[in-house]
C-alpha atoms as a PDB file:
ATOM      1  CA  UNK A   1      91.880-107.109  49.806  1.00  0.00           C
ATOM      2  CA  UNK A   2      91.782-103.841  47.968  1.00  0.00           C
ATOM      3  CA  UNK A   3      88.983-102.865  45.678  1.00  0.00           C
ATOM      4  CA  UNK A   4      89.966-101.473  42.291  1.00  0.00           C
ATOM      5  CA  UNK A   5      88.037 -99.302  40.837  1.00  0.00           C
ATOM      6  CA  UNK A   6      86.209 -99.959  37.626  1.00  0.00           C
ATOM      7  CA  UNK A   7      88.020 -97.024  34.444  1.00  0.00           C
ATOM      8  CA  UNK A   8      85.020 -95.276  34.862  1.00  0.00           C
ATOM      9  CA  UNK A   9      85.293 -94.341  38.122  1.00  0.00           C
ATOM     10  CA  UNK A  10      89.280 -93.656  38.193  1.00  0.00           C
ATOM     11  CA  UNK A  11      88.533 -91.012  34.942  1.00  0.00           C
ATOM     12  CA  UNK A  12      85.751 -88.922  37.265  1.00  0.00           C
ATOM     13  CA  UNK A  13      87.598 -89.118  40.225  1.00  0.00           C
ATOM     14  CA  UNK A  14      90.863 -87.811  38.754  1.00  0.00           C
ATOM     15  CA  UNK A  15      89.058 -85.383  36.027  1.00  0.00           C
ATOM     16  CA  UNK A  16      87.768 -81.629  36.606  1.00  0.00           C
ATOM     17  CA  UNK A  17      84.468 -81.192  37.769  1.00  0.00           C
ATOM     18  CA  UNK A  18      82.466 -80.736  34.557  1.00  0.00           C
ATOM     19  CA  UNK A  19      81.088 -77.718  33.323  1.00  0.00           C
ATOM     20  CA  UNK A  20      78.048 -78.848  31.611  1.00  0.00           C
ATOM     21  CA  UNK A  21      75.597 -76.048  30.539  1.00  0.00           C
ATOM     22  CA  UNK A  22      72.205 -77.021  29.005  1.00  0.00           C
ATOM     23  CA  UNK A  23      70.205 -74.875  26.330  1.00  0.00           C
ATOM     24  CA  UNK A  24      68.154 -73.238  28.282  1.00  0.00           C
ATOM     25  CA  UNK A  25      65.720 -71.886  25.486  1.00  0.00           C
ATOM     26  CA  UNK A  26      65.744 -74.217  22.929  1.00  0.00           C
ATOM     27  CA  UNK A  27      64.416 -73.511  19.125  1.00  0.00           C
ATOM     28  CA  UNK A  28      61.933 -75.404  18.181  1.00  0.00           C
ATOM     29  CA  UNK A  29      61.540 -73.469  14.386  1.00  0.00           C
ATOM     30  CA  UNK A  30      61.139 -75.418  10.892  1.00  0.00           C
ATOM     31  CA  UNK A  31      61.267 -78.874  10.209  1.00  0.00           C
ATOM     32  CA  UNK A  32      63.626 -80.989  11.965  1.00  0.00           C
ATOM     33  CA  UNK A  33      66.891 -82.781  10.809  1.00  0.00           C
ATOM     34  CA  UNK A  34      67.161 -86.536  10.491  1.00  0.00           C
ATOM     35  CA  UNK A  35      69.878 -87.393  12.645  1.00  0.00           C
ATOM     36  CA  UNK A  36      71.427 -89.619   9.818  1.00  0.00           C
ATOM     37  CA  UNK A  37      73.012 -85.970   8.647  1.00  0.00           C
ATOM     38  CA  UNK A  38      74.592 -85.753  11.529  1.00  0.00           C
ATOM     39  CA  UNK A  39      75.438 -88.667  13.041  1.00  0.00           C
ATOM     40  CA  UNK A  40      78.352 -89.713  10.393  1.00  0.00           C
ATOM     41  CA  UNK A  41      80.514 -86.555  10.615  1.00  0.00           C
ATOM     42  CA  UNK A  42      83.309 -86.221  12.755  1.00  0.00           C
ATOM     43  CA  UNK A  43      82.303 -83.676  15.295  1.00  0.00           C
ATOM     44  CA  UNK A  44      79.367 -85.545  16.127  1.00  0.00           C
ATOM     45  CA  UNK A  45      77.640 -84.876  18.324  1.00  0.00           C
ATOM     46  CA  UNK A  46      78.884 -81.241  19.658  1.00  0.00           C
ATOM     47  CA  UNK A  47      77.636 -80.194  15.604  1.00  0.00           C
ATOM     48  CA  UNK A  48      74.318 -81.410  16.401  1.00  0.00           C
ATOM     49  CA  UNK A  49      73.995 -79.375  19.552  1.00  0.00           C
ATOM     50  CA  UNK A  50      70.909 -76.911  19.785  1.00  0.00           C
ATOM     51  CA  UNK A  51      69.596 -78.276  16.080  1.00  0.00           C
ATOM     52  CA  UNK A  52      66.385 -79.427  15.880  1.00  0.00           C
ATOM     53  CA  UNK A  53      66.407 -82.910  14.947  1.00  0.00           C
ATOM     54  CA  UNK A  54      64.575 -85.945  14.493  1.00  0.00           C
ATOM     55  CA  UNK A  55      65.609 -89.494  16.233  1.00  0.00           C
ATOM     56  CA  UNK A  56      63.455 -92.365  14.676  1.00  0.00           C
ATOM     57  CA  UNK A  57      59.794 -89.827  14.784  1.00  0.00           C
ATOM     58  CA  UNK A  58      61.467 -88.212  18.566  1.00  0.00           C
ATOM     59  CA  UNK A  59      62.086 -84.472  17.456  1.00  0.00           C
ATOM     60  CA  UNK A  60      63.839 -82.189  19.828  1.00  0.00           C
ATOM     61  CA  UNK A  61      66.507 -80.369  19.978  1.00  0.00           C
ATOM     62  CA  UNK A  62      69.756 -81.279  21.677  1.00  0.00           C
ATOM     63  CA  UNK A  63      70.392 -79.415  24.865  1.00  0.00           C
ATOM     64  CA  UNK A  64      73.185 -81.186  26.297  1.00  0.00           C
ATOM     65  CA  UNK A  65      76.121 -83.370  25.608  1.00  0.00           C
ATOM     66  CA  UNK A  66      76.718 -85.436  28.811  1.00  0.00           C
ATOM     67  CA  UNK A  67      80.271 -87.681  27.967  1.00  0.00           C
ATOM     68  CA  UNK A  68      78.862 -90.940  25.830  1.00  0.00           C
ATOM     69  CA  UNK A  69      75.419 -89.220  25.469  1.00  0.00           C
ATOM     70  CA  UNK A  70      73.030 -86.333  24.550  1.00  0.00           C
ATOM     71  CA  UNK A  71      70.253 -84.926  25.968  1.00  0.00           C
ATOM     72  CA  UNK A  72      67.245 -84.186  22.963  1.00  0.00           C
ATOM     73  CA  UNK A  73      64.209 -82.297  24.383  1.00  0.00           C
ATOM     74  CA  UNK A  74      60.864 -82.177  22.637  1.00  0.00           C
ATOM     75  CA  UNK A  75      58.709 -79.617  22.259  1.00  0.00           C
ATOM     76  CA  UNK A  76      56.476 -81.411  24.218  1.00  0.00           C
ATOM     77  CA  UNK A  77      56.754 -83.928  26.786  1.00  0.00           C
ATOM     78  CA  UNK A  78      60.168 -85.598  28.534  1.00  0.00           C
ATOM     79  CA  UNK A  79      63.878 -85.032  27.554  1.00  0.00           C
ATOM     80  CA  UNK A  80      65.651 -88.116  26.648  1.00  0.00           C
ATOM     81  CA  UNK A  81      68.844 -89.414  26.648  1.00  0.00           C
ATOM     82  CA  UNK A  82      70.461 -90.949  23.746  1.00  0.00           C
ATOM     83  CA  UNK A  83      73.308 -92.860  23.700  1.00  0.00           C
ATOM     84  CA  UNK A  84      76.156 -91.354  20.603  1.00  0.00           C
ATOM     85  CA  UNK A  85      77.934 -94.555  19.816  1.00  0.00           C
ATOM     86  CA  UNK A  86      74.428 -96.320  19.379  1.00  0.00           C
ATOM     87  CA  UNK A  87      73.170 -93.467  17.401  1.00  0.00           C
ATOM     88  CA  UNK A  88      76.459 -93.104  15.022  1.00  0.00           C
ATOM     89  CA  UNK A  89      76.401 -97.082  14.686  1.00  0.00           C
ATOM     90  CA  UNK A  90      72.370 -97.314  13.401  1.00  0.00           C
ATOM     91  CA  UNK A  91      72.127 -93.866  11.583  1.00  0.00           C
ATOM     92  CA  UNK A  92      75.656 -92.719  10.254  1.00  0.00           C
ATOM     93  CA  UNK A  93      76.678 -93.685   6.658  1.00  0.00           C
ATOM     94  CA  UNK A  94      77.994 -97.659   6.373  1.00  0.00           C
ATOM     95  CA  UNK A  95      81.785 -97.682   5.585  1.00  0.00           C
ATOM     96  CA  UNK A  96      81.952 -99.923   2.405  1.00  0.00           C
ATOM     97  CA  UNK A  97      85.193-101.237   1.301  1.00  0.00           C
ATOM     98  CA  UNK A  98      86.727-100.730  -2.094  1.00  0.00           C
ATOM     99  CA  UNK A  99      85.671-103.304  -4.780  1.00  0.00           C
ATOM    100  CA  UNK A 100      88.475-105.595  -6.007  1.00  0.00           C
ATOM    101  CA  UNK A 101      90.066-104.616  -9.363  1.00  0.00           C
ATOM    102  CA  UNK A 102      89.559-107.253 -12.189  1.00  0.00           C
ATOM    103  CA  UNK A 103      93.414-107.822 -12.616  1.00  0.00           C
ATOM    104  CA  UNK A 104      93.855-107.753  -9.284  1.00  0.00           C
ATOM    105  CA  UNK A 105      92.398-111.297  -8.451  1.00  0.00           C
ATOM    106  CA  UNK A 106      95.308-113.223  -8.989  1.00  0.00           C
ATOM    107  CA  UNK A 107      93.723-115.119 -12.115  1.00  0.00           C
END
C-alpha cells in the first residue's frame, strides 16, 4: 500500500529551498496603515511588506512573507502570523455586481 502524499508536501519536496529573508530592522515611524488599504490590491501582500500597519488594533510591521502567510511584528511584544487569504477575504473591498438596467428586466 503506497502512501500518497498530501499537494502540500509534493510542492516542497519538488520546489527550491526557499530563500526567505526577514526585516531585520523594522520601522516603526508614524501612524500605521489599516490593512483594508492593502489587502484588496493585487500584489498583496509583497506591497505591504516592511509598512507599518494595523490588523484589527495589532500594529507592526510586516517582516516576512512565508507562502499563504505574513509575519507582522509589533513594536512590542510577539510576532504573529497572519493568514493572507483570511485577511484579503475580511478586510479587502467587497466585489459588488452591476445593478440590472431598467429595460433590461424582460418586462
Amino acid at each position: 500500500m503506497s502512501s500518497t502524499p498530501y499537494p502540500d508536501e509534493v510542492h516542497d519536496a519538488t520546489s527550491p529551498p526557499s530563500t526567505r529573508t526577514a526585516i531585520a530592522a523594522p520601522d516603526f515611524s508614524g501612524t500605521p496603515h489599516p490593512i483594508g488599504e492593502f489587502a484588496g490590491r493585487a500584489d498583496f501582500p509583497h506591497c505591504a511588506r516592511g509598512v507599518y500597519i494595523d490588523i484589527q488594533g495589532f500594529a507592526g510591521v510586516v517582516v516576512e512573507i512565508l507562502g499563504q502567510s505574513i509575519k507582522v511584528r509589533p513594536s512590542e511584544g510577539i510576532t504573529q502570523r497572519f493568514n493572507v487569504n483570511r485577511l484579503i477575504a475580511l478586510y479587502a473591498p467587497a466585489v459588488r455586481p452591476e445593478p440590472f438596467a431598467a429595460g433590461m428586466r424582460g418586462e
